[in-house]
PDB file of N, CA and C in Angstrom:
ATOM      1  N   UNK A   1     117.432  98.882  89.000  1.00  0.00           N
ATOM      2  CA  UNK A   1     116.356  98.834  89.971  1.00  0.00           C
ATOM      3  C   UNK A   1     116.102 100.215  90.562  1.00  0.00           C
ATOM      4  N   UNK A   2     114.768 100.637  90.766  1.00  0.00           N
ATOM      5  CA  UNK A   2     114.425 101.905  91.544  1.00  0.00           C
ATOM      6  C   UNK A   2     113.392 101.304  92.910  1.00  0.00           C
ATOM      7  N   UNK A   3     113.867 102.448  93.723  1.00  0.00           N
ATOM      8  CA  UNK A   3     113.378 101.968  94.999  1.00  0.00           C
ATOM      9  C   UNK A   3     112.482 103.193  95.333  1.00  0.00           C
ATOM     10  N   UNK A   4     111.248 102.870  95.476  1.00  0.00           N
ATOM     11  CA  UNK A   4     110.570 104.357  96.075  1.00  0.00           C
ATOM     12  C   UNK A   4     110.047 104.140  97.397  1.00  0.00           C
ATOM     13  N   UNK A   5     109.684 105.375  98.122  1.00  0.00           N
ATOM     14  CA  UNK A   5     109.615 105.079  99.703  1.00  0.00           C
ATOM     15  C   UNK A   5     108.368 106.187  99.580  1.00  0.00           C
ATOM     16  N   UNK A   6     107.421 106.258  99.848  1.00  0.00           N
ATOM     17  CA  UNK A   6     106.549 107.006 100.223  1.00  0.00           C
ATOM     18  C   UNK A   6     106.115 107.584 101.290  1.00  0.00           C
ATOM     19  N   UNK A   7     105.410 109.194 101.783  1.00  0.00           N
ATOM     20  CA  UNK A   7     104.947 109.477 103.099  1.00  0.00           C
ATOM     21  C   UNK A   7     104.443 110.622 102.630  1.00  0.00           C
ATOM     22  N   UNK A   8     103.351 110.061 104.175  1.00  0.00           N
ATOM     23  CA  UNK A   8     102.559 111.766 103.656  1.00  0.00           C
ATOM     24  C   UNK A   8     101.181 111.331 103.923  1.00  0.00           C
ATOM     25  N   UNK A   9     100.571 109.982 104.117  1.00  0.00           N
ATOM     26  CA  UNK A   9      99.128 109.629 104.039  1.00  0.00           C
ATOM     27  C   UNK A   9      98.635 110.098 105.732  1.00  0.00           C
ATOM     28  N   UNK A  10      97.367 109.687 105.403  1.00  0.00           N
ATOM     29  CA  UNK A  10      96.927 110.019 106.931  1.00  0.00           C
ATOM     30  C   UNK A  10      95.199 109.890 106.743  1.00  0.00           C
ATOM     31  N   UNK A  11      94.981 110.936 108.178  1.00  0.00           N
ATOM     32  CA  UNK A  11      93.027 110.817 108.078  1.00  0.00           C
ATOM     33  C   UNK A  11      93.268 113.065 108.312  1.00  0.00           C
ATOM     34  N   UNK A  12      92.612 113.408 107.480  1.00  0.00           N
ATOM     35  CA  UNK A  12      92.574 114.675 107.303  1.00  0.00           C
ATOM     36  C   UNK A  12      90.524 114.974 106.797  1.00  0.00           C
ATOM     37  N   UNK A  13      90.288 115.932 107.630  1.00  0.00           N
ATOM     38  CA  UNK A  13      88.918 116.380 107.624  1.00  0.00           C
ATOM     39  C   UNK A  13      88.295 116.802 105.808  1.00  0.00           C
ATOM     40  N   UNK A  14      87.700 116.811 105.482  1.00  0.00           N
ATOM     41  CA  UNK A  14      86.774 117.554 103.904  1.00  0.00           C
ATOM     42  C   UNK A  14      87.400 118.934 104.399  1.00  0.00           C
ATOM     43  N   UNK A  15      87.658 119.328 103.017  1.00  0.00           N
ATOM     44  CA  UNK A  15      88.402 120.716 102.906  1.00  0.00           C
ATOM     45  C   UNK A  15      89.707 121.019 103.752  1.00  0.00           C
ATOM     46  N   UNK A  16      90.337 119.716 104.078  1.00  0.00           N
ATOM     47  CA  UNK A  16      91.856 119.899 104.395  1.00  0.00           C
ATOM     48  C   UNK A  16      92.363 119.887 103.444  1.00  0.00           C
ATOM     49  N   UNK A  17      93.824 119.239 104.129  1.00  0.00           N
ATOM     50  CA  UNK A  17      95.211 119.652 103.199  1.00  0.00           C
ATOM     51  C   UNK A  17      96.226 118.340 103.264  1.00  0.00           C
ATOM     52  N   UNK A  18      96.840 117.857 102.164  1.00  0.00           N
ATOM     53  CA  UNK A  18      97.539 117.002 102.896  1.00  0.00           C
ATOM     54  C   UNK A  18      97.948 116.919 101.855  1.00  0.00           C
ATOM     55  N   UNK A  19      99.951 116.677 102.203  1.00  0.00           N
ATOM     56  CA  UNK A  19     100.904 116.575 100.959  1.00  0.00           C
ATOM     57  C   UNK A  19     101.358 115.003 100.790  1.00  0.00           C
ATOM     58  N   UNK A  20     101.897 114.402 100.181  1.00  0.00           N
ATOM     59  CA  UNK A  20     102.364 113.250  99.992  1.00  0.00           C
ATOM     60  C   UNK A  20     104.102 113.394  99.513  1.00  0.00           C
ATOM     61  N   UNK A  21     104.703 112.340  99.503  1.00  0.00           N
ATOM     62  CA  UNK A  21     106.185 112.281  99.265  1.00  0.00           C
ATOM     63  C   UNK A  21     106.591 111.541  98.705  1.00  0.00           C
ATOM     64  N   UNK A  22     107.660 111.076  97.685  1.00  0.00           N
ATOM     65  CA  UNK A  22     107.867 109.890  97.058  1.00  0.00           C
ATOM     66  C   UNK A  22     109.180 109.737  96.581  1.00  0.00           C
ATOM     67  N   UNK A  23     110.455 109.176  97.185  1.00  0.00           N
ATOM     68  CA  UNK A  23     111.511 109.037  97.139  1.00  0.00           C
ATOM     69  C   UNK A  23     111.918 108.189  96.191  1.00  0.00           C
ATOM     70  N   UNK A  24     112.452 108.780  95.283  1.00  0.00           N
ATOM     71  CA  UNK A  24     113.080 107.277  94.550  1.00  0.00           C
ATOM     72  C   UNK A  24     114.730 107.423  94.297  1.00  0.00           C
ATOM     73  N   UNK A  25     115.219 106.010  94.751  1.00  0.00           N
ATOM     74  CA  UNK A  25     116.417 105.688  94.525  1.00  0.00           C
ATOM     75  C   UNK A  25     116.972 104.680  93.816  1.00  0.00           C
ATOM     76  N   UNK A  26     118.290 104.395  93.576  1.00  0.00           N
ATOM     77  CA  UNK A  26     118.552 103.376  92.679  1.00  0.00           C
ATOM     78  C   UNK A  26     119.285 104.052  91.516  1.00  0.00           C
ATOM     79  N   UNK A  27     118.239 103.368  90.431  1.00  0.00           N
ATOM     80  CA  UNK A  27     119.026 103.771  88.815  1.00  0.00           C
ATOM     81  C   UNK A  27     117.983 104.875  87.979  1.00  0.00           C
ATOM     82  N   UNK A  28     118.016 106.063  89.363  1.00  0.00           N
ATOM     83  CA  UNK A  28     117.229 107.337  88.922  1.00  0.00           C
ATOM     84  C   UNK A  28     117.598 107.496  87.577  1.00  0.00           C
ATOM     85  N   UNK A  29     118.659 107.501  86.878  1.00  0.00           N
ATOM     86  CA  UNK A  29     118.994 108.197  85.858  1.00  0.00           C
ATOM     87  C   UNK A  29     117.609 107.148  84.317  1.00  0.00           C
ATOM     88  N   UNK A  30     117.300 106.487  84.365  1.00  0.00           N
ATOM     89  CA  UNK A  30     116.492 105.785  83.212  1.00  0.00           C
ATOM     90  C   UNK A  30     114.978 106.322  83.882  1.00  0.00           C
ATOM     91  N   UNK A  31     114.913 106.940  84.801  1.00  0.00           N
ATOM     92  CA  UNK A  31     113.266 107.303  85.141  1.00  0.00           C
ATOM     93  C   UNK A  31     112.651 108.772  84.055  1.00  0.00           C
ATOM     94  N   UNK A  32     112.069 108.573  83.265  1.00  0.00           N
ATOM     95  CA  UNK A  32     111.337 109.158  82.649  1.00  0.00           C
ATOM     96  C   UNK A  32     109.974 109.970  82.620  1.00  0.00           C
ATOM     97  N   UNK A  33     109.568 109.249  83.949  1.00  0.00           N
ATOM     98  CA  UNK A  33     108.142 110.492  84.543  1.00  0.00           C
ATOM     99  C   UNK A  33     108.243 110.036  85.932  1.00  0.00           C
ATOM    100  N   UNK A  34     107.549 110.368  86.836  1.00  0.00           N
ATOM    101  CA  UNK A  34     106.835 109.737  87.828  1.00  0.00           C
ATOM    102  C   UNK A  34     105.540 110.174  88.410  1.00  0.00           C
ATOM    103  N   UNK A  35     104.390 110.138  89.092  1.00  0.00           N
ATOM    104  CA  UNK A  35     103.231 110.375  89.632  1.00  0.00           C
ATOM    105  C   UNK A  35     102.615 109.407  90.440  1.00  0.00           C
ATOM    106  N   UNK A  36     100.833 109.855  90.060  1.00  0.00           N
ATOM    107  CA  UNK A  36     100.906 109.092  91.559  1.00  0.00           C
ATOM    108  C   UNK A  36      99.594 108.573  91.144  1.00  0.00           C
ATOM    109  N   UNK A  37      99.105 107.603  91.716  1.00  0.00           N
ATOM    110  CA  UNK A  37      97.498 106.678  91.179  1.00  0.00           C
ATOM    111  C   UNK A  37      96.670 106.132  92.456  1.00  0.00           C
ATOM    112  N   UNK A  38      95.547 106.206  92.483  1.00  0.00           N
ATOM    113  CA  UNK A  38      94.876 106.044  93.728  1.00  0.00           C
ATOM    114  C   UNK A  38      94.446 104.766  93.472  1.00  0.00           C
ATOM    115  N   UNK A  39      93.760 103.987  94.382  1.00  0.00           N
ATOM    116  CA  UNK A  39      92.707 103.126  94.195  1.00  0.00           C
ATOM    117  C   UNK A  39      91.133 103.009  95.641  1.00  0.00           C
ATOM    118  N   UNK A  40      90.539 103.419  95.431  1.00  0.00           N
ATOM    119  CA  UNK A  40      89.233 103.630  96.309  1.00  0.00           C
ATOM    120  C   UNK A  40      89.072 102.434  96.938  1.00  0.00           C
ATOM    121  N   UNK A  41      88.625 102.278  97.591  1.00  0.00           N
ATOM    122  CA  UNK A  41      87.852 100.347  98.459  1.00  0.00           C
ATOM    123  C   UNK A  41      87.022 100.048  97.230  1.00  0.00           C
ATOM    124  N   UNK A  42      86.904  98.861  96.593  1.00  0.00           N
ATOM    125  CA  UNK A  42      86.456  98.083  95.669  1.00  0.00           C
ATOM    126  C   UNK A  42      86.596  98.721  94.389  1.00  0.00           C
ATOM    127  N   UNK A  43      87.290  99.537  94.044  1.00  0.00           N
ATOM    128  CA  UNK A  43      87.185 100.611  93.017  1.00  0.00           C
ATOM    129  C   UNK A  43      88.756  99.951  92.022  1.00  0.00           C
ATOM    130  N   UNK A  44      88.861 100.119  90.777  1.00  0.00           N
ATOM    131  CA  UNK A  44      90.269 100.241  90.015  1.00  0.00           C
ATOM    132  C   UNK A  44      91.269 101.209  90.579  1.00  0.00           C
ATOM    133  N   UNK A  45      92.125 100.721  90.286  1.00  0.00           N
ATOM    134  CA  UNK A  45      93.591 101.994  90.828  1.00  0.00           C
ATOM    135  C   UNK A  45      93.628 102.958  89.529  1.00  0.00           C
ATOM    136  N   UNK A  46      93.641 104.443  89.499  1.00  0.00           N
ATOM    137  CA  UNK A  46      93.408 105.334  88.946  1.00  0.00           C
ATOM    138  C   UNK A  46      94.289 106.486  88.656  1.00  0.00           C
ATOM    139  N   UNK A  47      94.557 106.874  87.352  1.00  0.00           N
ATOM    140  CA  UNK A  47      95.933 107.966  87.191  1.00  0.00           C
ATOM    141  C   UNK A  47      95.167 109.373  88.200  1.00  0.00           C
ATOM    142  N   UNK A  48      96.134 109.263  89.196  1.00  0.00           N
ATOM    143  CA  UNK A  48      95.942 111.242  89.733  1.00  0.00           C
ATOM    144  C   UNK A  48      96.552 112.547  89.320  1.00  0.00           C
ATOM    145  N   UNK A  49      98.020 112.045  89.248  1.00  0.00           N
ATOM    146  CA  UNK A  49      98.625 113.255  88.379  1.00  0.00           C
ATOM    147  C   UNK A  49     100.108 112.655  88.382  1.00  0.00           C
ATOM    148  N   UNK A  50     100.688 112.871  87.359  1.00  0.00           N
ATOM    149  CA  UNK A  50     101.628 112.583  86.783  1.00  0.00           C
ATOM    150  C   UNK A  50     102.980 113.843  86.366  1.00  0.00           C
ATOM    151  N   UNK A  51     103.964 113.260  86.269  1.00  0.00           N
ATOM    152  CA  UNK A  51     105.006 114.864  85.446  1.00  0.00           C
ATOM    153  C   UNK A  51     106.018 113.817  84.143  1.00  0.00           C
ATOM    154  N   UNK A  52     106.270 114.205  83.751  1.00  0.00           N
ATOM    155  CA  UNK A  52     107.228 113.641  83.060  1.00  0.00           C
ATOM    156  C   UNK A  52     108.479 114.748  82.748  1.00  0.00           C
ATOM    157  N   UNK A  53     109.671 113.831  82.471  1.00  0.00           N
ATOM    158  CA  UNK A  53     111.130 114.731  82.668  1.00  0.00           C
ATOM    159  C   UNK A  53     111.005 115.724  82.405  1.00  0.00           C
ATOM    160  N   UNK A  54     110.389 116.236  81.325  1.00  0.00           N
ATOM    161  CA  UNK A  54     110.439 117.834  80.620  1.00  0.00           C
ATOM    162  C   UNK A  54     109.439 118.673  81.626  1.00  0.00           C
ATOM    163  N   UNK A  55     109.140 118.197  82.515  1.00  0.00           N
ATOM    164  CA  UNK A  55     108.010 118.973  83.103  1.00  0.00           C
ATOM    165  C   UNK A  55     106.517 118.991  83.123  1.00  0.00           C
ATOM    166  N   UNK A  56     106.153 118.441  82.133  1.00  0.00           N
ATOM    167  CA  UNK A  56     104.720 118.105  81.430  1.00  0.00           C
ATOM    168  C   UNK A  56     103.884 117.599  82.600  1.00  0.00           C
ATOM    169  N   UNK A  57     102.819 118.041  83.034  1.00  0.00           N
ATOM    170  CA  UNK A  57     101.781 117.903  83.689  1.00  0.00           C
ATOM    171  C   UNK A  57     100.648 117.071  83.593  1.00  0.00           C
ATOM    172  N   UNK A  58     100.100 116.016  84.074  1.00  0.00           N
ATOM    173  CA  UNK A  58      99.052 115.787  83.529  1.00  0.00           C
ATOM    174  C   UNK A  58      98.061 115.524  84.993  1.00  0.00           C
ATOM    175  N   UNK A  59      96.753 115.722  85.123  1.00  0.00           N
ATOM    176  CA  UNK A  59      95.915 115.469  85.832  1.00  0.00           C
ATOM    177  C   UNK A  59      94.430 114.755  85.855  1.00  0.00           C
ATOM    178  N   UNK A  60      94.128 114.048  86.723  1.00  0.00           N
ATOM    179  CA  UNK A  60      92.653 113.766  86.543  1.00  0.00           C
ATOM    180  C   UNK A  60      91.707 114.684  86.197  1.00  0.00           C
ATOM    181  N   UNK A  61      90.550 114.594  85.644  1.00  0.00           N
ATOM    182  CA  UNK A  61      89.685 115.845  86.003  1.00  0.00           C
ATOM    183  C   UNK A  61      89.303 116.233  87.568  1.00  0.00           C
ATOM    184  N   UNK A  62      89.104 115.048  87.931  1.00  0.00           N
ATOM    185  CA  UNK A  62      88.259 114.827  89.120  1.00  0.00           C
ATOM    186  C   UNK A  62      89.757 115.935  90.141  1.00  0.00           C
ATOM    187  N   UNK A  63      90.563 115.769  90.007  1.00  0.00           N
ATOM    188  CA  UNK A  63      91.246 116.508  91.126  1.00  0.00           C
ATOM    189  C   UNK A  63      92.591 118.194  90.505  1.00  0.00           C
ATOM    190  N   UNK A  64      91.683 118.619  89.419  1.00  0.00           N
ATOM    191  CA  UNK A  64      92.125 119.676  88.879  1.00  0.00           C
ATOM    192  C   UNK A  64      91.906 120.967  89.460  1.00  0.00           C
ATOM    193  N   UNK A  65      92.845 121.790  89.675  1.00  0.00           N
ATOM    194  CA  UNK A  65      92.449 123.040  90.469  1.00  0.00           C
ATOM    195  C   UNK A  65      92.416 122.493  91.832  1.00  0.00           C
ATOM    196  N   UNK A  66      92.612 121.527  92.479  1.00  0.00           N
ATOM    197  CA  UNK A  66      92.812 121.478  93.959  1.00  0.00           C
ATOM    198  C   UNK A  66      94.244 120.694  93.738  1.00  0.00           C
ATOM    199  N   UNK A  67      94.683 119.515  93.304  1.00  0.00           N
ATOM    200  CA  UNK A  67      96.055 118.926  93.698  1.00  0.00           C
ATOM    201  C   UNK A  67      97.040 119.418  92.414  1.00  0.00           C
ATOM    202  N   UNK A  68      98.041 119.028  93.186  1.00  0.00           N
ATOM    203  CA  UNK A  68      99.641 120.100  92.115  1.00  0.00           C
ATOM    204  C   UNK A  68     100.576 118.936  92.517  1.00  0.00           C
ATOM    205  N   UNK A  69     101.436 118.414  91.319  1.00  0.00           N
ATOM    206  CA  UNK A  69     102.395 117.291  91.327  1.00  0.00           C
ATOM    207  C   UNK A  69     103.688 118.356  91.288  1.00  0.00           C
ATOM    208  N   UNK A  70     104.625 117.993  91.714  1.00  0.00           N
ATOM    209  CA  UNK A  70     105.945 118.643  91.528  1.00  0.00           C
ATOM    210  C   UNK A  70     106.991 117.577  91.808  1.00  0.00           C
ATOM    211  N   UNK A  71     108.229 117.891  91.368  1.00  0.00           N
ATOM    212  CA  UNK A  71     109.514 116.592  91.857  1.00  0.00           C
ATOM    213  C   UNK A  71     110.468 117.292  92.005  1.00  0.00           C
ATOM    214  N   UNK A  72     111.370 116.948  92.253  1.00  0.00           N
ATOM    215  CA  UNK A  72     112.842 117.567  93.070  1.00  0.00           C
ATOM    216  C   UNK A  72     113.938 116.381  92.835  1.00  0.00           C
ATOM    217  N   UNK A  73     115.150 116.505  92.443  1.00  0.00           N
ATOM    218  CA  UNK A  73     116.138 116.161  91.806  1.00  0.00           C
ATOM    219  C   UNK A  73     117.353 116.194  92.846  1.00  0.00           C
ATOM    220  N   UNK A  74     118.291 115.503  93.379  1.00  0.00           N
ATOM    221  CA  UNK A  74     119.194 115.774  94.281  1.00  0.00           C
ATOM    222  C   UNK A  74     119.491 115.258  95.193  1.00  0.00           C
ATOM    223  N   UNK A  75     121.011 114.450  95.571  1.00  0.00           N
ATOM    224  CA  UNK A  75     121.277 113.578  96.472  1.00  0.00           C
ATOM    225  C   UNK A  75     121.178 112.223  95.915  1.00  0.00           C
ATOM    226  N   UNK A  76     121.580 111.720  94.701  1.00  0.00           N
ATOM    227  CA  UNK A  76     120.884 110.863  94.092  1.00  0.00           C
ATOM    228  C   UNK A  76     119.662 110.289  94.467  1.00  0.00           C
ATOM    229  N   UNK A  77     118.299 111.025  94.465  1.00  0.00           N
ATOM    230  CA  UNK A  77     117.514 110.788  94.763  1.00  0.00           C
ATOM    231  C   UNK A  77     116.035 111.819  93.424  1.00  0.00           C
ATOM    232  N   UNK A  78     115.380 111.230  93.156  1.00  0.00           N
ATOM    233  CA  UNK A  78     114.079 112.691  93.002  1.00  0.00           C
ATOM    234  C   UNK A  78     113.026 111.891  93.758  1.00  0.00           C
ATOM    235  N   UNK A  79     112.742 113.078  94.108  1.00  0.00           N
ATOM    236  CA  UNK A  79     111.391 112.897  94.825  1.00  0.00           C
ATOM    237  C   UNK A  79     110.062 114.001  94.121  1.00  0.00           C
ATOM    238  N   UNK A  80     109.362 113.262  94.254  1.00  0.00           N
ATOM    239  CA  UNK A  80     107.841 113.794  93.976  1.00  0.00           C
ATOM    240  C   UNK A  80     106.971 113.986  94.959  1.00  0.00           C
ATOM    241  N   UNK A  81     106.004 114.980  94.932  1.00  0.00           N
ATOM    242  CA  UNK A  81     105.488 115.430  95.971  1.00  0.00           C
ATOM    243  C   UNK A  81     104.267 115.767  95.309  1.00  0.00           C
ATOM    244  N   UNK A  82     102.794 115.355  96.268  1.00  0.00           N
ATOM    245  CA  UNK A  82     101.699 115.323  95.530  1.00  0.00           C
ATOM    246  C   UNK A  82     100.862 116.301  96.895  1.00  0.00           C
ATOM    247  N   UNK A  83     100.421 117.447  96.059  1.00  0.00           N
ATOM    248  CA  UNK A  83     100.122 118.483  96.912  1.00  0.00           C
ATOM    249  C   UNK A  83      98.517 118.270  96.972  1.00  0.00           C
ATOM    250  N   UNK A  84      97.596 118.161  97.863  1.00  0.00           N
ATOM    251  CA  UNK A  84      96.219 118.210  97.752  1.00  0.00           C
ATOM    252  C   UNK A  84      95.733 118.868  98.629  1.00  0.00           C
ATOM    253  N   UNK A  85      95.022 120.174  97.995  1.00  0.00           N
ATOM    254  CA  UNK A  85      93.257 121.134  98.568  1.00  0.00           C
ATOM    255  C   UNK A  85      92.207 120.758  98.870  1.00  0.00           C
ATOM    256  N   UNK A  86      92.078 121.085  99.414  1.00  0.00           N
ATOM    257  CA  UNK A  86      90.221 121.273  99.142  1.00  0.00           C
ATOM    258  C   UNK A  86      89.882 119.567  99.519  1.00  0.00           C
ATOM    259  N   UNK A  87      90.289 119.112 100.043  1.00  0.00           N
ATOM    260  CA  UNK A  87      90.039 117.137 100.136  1.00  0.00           C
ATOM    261  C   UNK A  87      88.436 117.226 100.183  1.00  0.00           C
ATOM    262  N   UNK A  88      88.223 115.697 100.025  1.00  0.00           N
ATOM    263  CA  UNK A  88      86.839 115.259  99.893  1.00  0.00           C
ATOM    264  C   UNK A  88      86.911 114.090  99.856  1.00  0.00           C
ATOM    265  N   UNK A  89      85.764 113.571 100.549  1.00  0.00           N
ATOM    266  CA  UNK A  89      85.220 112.094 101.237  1.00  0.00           C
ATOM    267  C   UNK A  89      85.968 111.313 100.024  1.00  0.00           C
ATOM    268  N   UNK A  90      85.680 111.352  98.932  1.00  0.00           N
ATOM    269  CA  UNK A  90      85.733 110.767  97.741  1.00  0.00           C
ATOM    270  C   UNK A  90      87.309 110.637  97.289  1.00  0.00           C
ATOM    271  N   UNK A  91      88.166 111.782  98.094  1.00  0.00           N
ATOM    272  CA  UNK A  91      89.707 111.468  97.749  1.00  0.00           C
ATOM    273  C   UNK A  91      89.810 110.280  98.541  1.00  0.00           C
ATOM    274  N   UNK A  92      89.032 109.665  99.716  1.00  0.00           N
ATOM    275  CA  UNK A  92      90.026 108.916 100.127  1.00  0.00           C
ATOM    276  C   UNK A  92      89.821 107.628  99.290  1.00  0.00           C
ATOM    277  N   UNK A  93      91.365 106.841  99.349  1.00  0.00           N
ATOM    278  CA  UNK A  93      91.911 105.942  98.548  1.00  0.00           C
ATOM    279  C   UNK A  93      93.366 105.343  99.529  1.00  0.00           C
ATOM    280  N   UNK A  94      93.878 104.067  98.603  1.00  0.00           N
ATOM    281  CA  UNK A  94      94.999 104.085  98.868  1.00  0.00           C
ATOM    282  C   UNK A  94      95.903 105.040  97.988  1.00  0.00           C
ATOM    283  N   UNK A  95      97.214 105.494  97.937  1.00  0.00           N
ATOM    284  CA  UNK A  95      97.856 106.241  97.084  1.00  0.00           C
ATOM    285  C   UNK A  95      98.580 105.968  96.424  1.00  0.00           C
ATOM    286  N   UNK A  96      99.286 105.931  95.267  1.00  0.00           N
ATOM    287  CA  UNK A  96     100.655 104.984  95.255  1.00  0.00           C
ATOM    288  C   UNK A  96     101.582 105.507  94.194  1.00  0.00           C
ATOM    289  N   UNK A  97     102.617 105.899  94.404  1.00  0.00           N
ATOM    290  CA  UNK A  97     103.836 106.243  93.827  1.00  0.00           C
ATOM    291  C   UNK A  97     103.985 105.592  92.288  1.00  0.00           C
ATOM    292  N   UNK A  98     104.642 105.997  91.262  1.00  0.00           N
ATOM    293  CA  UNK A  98     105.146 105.219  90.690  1.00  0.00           C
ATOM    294  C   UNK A  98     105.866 105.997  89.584  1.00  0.00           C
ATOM    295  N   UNK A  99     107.317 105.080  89.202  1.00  0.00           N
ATOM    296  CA  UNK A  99     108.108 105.783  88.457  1.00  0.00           C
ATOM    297  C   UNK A  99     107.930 105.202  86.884  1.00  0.00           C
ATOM    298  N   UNK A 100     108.081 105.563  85.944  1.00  0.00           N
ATOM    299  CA  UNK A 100     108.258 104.824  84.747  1.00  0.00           C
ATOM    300  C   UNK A 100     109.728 105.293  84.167  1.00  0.00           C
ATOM    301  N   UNK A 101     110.142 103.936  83.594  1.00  0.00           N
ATOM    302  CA  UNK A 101     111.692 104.060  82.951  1.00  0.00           C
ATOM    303  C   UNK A 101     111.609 103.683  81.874  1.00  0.00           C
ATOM    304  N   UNK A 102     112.357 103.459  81.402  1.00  0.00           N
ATOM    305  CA  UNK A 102     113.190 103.057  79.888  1.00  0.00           C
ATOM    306  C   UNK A 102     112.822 101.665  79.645  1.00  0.00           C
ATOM    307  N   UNK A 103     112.827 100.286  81.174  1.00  0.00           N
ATOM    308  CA  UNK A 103     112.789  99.326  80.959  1.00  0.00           C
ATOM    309  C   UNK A 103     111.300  98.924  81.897  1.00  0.00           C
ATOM    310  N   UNK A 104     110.375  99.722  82.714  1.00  0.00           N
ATOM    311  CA  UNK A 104     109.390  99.060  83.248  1.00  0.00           C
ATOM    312  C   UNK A 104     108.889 100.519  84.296  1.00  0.00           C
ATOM    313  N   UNK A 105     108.008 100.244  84.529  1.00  0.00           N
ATOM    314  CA  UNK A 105     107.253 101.085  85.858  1.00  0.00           C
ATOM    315  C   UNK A 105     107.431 100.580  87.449  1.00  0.00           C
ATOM    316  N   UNK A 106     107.880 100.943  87.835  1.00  0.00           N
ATOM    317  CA  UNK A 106     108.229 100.424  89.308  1.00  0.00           C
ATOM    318  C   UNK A 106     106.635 101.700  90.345  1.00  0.00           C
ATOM    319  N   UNK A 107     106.538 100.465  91.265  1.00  0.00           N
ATOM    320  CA  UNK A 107     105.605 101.149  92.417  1.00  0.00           C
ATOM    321  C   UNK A 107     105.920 101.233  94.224  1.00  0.00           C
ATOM    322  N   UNK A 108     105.012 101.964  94.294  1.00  0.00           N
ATOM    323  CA  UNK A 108     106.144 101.980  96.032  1.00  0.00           C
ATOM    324  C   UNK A 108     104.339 101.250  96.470  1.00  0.00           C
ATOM    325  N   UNK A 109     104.653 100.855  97.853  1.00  0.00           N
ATOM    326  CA  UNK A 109     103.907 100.389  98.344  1.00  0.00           C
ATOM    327  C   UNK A 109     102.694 100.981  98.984  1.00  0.00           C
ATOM    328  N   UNK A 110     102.583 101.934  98.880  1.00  0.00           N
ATOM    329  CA  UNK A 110     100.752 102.671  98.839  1.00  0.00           C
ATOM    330  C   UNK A 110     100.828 103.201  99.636  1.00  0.00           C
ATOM    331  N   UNK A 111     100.153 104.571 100.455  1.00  0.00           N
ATOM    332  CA  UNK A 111      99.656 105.010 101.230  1.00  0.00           C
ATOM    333  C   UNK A 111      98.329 105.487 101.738  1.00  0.00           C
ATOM    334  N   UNK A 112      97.939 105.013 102.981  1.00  0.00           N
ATOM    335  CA  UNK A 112      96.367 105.458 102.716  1.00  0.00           C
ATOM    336  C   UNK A 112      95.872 106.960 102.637  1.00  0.00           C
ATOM    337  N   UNK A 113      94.876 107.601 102.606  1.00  0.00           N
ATOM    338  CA  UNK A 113      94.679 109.192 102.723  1.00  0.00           C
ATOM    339  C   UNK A 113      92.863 108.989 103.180  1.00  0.00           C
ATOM    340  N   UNK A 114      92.815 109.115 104.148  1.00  0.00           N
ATOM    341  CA  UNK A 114      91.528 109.101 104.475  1.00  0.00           C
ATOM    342  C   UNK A 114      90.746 110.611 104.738  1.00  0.00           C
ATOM    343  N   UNK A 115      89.454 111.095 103.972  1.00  0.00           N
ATOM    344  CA  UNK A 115      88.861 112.522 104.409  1.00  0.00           C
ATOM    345  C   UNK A 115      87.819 111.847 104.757  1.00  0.00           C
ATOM    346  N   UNK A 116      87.492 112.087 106.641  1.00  0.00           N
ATOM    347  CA  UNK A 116      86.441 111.853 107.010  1.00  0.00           C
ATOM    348  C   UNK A 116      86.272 113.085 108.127  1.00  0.00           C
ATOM    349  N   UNK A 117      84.959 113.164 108.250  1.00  0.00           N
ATOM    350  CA  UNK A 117      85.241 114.195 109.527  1.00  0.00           C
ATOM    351  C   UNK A 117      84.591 113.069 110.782  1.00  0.00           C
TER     352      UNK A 117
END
């Protein structure tokens, strides 16, 4: 079992800044990527950016050149951290963590990110 804990959401103005956090614990050792997926009000939940073990990057178009995924290893814990620029009306969403393993994808329970001024 992996347990993720998320933080970091909020209400931040167009052309802020706002990082996100994503703890996962448990049976870190079978986790194989982790990232992060939005879902808009009435909209599908959507890949934002992703890493996988070796480092490998992947991103939306829609949020390239403004957000940067990174993770951190340590304390039996990794955490991922979802860095976002430049925000816009259109980032806001709910947010949501998620690890993939060996045996399933586990999700943490969402965070909102609202850009309004």
């Amino acid at each position: 079992q992996v347990q993720l804990v998320e933080s970091g959401g909020g209400l931040v103005q167009p052309g802020g800044s706002l990082t996100l956090s994503c703890a996962a614990s448990g049976t870190i050792f079978g986790i194989r990527g982790m990232g992060w997926y939005r879902q808009p009000p009435g909209k599908e939940r959507d890949l934002v950016a992703r890493v996988l073990g070796e480092g490998v990057t992947k991103y939306a178009d829609s949020v390239k050149g403004r957000f940067s995924i990174s993770t951190i290893s340590g304390d039996n814990k990794n955490t991922v951290y979802l860095q976002m620029e430049t925000l816009k009306p259109e980032d806001t969403a709910v947010y949501y963590c998620y690890a993939h393993t060996d045996w399933r994808d586990y999700w943490g329970q969402g965070t909102q990110v609202t850009v309004s001024s």
